[in-house]
C-alpha atoms as a PDB file:
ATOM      1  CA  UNK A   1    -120.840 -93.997 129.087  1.00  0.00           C
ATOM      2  CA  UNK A   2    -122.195 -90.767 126.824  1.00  0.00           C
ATOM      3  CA  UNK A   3    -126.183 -90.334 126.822  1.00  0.00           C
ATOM      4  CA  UNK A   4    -126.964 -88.399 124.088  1.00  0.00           C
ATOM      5  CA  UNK A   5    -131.228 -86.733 123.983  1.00  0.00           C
ATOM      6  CA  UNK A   6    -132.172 -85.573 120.677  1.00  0.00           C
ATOM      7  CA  UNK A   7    -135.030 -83.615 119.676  1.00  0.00           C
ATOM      8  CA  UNK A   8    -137.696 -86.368 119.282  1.00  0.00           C
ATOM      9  CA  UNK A   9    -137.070 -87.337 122.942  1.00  0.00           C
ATOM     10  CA  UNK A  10    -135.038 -90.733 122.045  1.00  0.00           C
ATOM     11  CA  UNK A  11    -131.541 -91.435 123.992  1.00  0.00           C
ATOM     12  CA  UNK A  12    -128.605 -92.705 122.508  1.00  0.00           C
ATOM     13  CA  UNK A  13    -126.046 -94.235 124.884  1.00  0.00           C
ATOM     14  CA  UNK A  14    -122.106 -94.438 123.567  1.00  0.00           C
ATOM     15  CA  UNK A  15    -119.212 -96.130 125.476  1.00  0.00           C
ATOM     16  CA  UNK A  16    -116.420 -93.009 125.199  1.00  0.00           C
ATOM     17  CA  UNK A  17    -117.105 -89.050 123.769  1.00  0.00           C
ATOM     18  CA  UNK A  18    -117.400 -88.231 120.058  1.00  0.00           C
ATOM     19  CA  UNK A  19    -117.974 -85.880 118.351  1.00  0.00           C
ATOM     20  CA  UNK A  20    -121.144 -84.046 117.014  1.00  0.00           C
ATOM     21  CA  UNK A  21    -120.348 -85.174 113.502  1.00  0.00           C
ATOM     22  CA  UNK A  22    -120.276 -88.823 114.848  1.00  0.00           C
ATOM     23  CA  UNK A  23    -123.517 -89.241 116.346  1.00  0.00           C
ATOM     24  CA  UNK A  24    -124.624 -87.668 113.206  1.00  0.00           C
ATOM     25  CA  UNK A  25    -123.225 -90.318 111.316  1.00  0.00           C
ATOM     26  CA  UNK A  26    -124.641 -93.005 114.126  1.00  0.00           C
ATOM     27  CA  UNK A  27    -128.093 -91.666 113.212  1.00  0.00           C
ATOM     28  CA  UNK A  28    -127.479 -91.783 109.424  1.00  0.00           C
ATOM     29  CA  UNK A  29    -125.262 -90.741 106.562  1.00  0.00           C
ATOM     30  CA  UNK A  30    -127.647 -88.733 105.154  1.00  0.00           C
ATOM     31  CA  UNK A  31    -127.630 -86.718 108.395  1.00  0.00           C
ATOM     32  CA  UNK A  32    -124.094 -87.142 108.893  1.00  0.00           C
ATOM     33  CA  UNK A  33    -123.619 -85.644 105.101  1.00  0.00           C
ATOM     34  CA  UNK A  34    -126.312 -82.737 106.420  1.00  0.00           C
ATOM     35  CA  UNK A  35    -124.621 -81.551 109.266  1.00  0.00           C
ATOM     36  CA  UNK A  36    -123.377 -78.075 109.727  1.00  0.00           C
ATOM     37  CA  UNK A  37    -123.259 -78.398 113.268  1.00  0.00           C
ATOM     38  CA  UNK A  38    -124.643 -78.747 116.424  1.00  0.00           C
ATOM     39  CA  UNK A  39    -126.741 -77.419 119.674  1.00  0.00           C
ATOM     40  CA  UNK A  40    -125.467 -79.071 122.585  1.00  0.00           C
ATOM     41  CA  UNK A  41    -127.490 -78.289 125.690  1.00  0.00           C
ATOM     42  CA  UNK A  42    -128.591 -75.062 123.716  1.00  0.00           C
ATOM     43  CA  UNK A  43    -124.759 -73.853 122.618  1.00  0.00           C
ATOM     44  CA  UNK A  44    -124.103 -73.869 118.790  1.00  0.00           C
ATOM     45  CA  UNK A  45    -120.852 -76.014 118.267  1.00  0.00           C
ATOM     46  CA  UNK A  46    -118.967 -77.161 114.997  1.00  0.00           C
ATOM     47  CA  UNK A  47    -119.586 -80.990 114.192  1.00  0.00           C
ATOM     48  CA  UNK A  48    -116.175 -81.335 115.553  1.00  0.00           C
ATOM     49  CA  UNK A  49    -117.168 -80.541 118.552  1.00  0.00           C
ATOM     50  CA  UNK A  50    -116.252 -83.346 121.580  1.00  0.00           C
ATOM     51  CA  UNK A  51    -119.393 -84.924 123.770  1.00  0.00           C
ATOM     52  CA  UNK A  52    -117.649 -85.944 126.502  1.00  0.00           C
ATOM     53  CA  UNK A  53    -120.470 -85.942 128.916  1.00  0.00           C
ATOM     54  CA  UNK A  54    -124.907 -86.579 129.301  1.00  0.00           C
ATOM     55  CA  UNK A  55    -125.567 -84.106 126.770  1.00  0.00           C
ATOM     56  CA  UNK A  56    -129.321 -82.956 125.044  1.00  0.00           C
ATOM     57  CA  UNK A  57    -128.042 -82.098 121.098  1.00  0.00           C
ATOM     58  CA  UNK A  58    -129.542 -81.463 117.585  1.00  0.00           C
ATOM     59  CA  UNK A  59    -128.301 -81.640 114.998  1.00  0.00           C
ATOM     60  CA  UNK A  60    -127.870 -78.341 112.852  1.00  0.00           C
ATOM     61  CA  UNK A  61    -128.563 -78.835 108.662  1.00  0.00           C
ATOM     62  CA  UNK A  62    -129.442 -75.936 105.889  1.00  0.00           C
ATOM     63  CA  UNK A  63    -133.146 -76.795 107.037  1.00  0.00           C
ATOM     64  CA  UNK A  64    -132.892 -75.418 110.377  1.00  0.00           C
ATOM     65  CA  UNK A  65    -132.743 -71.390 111.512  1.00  0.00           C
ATOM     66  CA  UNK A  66    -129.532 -71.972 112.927  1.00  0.00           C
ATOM     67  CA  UNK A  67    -128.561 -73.481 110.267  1.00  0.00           C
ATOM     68  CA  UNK A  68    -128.871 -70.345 108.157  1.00  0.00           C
ATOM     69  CA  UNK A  69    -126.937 -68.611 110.638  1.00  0.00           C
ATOM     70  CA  UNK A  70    -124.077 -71.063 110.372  1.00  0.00           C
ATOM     71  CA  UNK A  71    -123.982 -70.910 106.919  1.00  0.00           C
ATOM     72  CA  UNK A  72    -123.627 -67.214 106.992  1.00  0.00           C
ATOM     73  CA  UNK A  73    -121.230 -66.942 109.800  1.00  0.00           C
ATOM     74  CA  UNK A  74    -118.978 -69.502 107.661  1.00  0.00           C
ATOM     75  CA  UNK A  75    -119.245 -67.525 104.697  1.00  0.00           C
ATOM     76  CA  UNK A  76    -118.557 -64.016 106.170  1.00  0.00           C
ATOM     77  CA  UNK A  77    -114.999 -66.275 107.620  1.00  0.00           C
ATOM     78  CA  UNK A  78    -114.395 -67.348 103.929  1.00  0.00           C
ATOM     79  CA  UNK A  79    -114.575 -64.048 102.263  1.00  0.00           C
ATOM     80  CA  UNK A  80    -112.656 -62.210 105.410  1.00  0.00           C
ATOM     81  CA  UNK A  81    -110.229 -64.699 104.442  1.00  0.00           C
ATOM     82  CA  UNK A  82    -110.484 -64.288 100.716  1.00  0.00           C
ATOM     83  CA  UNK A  83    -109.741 -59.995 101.245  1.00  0.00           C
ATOM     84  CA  UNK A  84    -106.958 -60.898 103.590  1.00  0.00           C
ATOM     85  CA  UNK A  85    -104.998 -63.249 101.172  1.00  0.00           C
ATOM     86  CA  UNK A  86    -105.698 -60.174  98.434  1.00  0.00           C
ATOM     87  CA  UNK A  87    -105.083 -57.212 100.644  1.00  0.00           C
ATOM     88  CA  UNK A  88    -102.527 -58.862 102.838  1.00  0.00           C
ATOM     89  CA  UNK A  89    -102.879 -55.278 105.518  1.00  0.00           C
ATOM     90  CA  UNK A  90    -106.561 -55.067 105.658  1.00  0.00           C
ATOM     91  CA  UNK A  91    -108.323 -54.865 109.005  1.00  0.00           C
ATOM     92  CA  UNK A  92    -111.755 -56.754 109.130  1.00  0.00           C
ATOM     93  CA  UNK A  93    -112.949 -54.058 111.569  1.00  0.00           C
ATOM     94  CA  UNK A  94    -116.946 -56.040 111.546  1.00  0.00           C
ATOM     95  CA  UNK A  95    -118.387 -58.838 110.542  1.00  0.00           C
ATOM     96  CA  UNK A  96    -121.743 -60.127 112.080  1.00  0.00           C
ATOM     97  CA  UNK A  97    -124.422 -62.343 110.790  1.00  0.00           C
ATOM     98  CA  UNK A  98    -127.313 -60.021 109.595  1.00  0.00           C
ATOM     99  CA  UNK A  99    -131.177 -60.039 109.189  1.00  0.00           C
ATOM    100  CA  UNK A 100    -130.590 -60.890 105.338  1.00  0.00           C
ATOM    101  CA  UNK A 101    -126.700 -62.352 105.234  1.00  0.00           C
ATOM    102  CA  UNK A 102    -123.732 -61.318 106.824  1.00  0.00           C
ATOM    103  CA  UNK A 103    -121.741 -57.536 107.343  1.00  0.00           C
ATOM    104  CA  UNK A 104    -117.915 -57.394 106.905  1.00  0.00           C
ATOM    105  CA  UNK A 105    -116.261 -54.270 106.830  1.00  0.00           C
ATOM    106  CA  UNK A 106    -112.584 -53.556 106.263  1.00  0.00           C
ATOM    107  CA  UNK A 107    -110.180 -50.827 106.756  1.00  0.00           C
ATOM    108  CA  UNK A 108    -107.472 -50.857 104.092  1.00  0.00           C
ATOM    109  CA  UNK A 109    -104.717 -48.046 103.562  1.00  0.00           C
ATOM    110  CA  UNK A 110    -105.325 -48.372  99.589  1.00  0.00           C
ATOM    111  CA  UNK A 111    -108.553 -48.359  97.426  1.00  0.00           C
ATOM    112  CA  UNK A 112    -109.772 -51.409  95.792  1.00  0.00           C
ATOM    113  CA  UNK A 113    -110.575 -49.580  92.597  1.00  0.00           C
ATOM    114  CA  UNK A 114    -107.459 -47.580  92.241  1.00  0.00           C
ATOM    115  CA  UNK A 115    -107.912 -44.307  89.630  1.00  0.00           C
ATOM    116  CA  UNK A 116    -111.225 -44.361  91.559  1.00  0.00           C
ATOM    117  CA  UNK A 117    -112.512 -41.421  93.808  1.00  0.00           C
ATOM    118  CA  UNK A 118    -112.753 -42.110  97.622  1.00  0.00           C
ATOM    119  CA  UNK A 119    -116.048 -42.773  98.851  1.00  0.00           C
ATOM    120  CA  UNK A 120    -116.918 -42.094 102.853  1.00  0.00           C
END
């Protein structure tokens, strides 16, 4: 048996583990749909994420600070991903979540605006 506390100081009790994204969806689909992730016992974890023990959690949406952060974090992994599929050699040398968004910063051999002068 899984106890699950949430936020508003209810319990939720669940015969095996799931998942964050399940006990989202136990709640409601419009939460389930919401998710971005979760805090279990204060650690921010993807919605994939396996309860397998008494656990406090909330869950994460585009309302919530952390939710922000996810969002960003996400992002800054999408567009790393985006340079690296263009620029097959580039280095993503930074990339945290910022005040204001997110900082990547790559090392590449070339420049992306060839017939361009080097900027430093």
């Amino acid at each position: 048996m899984v106890t699950i506390r949430l936020p508003d100081g209810s319990q939720r009790q669940f015969d095996a583990p799931l998942t964050v994204a399940q006990v989202a969806a136990s709640i409601g689909a419009g939460l389930a749909k919401a998710a971005l992730a979760g805090k279990v016992d204060g650690k921010v974890v993807d919605t994939s994420f396996l309860i397998e023990q008494d656990a406090d959690l909330a869950i994460i949406t585009d309302k919530d600070a952390d939710g922000l952060d996810v969002i960003r974090h996400s992002t800054a992994h999408l567009l790393a991903y985006a340079v690296k599929e263009l620029f097959p050699d580039a280095q993503v040398t930074i990339g945290p979540v910022i005040e204001n968004g997110f900082l990547l910063r790559f090392f590449l051999q070339a420049s992306l605006y060839p017939g361009r002068p080097e900027s430093h």
